[in-house]
C-alpha atoms as a PDB file:
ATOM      1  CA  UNK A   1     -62.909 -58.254  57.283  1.00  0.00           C
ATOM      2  CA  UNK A   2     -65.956 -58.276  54.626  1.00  0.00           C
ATOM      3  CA  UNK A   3     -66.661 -55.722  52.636  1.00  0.00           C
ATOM      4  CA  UNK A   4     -69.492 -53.487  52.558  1.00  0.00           C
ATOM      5  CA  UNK A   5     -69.465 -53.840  48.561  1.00  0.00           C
ATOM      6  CA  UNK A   6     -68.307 -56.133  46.590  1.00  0.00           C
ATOM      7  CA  UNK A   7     -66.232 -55.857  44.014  1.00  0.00           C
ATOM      8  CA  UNK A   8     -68.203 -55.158  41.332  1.00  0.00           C
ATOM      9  CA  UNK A   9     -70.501 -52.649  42.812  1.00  0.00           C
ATOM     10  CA  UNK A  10     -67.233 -50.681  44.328  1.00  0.00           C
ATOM     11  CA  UNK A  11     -66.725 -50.147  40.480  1.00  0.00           C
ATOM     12  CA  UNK A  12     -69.372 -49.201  39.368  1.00  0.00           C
ATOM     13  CA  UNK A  13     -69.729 -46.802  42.362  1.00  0.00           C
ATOM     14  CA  UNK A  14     -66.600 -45.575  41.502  1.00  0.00           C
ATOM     15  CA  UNK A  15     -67.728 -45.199  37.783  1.00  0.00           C
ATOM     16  CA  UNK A  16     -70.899 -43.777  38.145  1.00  0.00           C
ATOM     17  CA  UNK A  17     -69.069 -40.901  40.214  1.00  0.00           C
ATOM     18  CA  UNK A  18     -66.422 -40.589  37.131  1.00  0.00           C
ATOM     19  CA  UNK A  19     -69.534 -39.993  35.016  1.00  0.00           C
ATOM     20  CA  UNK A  20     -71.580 -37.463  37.128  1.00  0.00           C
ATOM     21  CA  UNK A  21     -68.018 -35.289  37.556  1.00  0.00           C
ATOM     22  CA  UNK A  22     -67.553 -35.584  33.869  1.00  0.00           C
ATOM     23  CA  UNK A  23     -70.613 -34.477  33.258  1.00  0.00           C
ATOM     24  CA  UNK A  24     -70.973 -31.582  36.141  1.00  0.00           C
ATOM     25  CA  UNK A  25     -67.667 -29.863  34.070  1.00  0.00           C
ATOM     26  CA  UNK A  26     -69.482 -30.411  31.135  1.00  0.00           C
ATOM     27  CA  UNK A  27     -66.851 -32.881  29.323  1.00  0.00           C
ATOM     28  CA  UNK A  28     -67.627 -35.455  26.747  1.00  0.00           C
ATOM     29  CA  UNK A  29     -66.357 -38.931  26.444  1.00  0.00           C
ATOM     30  CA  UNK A  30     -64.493 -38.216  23.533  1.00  0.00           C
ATOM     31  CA  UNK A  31     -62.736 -35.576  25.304  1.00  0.00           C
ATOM     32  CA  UNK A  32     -61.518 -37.129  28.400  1.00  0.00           C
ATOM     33  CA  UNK A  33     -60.938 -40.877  26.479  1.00  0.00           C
ATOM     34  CA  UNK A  34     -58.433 -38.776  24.569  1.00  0.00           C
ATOM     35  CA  UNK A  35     -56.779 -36.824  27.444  1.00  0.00           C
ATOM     36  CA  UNK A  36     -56.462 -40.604  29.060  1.00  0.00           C
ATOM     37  CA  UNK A  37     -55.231 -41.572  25.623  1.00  0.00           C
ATOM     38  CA  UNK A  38     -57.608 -44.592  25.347  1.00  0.00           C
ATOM     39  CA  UNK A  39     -60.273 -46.158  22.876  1.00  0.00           C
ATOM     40  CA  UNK A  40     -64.004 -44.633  23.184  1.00  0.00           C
ATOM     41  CA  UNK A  41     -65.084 -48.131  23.929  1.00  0.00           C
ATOM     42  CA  UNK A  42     -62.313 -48.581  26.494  1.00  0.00           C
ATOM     43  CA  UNK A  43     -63.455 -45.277  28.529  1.00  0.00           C
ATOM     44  CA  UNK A  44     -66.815 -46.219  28.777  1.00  0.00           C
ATOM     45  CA  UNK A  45     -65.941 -49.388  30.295  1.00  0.00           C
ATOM     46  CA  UNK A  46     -64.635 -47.041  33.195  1.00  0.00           C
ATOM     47  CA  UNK A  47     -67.437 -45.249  33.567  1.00  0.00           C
ATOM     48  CA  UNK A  48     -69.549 -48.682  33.580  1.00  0.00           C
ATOM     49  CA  UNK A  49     -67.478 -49.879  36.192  1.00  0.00           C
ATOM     50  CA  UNK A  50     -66.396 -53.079  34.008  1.00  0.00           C
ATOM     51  CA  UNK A  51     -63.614 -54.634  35.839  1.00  0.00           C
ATOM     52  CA  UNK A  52     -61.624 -55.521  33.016  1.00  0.00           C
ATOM     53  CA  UNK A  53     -60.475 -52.185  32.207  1.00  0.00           C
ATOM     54  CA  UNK A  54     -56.411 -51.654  33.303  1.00  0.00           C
ATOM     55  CA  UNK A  55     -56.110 -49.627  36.862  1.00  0.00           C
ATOM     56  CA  UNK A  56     -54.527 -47.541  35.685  1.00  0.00           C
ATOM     57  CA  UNK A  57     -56.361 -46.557  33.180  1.00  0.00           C
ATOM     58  CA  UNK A  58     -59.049 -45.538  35.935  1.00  0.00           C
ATOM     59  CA  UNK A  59     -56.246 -44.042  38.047  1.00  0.00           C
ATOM     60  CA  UNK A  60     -55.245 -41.303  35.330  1.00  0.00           C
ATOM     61  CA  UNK A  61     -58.610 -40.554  35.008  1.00  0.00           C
ATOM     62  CA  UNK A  62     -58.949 -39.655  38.663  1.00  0.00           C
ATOM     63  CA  UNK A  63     -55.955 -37.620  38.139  1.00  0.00           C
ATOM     64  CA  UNK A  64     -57.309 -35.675  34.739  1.00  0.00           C
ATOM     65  CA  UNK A  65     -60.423 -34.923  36.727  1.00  0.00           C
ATOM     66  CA  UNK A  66     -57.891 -33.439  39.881  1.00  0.00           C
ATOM     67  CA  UNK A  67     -58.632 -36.668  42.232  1.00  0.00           C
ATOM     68  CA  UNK A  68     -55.155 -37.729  42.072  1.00  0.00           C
ATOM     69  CA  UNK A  69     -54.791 -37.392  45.592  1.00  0.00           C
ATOM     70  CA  UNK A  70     -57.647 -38.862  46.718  1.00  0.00           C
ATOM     71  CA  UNK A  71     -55.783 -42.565  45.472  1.00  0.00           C
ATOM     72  CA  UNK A  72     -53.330 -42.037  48.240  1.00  0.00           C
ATOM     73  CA  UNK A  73     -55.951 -41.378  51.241  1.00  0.00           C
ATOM     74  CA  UNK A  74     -58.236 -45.096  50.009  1.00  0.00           C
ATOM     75  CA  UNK A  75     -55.761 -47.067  52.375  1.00  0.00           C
ATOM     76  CA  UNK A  76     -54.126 -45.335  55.662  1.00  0.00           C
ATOM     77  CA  UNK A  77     -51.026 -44.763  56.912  1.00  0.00           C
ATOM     78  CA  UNK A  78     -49.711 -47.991  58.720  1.00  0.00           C
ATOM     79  CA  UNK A  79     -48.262 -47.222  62.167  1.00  0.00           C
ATOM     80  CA  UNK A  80     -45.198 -48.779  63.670  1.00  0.00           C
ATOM     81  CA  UNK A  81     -46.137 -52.590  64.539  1.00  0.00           C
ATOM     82  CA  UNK A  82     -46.423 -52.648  68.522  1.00  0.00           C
ATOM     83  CA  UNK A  83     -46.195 -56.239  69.928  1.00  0.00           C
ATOM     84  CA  UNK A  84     -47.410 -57.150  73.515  1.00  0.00           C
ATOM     85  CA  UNK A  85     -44.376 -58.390  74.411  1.00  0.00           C
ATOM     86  CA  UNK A  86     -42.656 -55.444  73.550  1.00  0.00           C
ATOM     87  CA  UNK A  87     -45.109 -53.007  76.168  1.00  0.00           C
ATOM     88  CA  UNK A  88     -44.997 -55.769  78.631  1.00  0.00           C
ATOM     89  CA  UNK A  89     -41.009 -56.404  78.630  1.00  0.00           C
ATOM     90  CA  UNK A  90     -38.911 -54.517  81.251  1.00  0.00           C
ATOM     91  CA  UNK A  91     -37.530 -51.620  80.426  1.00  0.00           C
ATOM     92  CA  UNK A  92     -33.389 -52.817  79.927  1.00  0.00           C
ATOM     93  CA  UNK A  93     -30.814 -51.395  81.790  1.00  0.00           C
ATOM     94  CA  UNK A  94     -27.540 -50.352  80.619  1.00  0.00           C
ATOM     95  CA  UNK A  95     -24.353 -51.624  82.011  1.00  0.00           C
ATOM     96  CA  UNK A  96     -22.327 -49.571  84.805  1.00  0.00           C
ATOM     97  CA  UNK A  97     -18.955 -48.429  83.596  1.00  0.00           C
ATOM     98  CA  UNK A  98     -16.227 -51.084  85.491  1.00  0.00           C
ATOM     99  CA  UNK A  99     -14.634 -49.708  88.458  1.00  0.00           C
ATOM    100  CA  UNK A 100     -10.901 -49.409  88.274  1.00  0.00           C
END
């Protein structure tokens, strides 16, 4: 499957969205590099989308900014794996009990 964006522009989707809640609550930088515990330099990466920074670092700040949940809905459920052969087989029978 190809992807809509690539890489690099997912991230900087993803922190250019960081940045615009951060700023809607009114938060500095400063502020939510320290509830992250990171480096200044190190938060702004996230918000710039630079690839380099650790995931996690970008997943905790989904989670100071309440988003936490929103990690677990980016990939689906998976269903049960349901093979051809499986719908197509016929439907087994079970033994009678042996006469005496």
């Amino acid at each position: 499957m190809v992807s809509v964006l690539g890489d690099i522009e997912a991230m900087q989707k993803l922190g250019s969205r960081l940045k615009a809640e951060r700023l809607r609550r009114n938060l500095t930088q400063q502020y939510l590099a320290q509830s992250l515990g990171v480096t200044l330099p190190t938060y702004r990466k996230i918000e710039a989308g630079d690839g380099s920074v650790e995931f996690r670092h970008v997943a905790k700040a989904l989670g100071v900014l309440g988003y936490s949940e929103a990690l677990g809905e980016l990939i689906p459920e998976t269903q049960p794996e349901i093979r051809l052969k499986d719908l197509l087989a016929p439907e087994r029978k079970h033994a009678s009990p042996r006469r005496a």
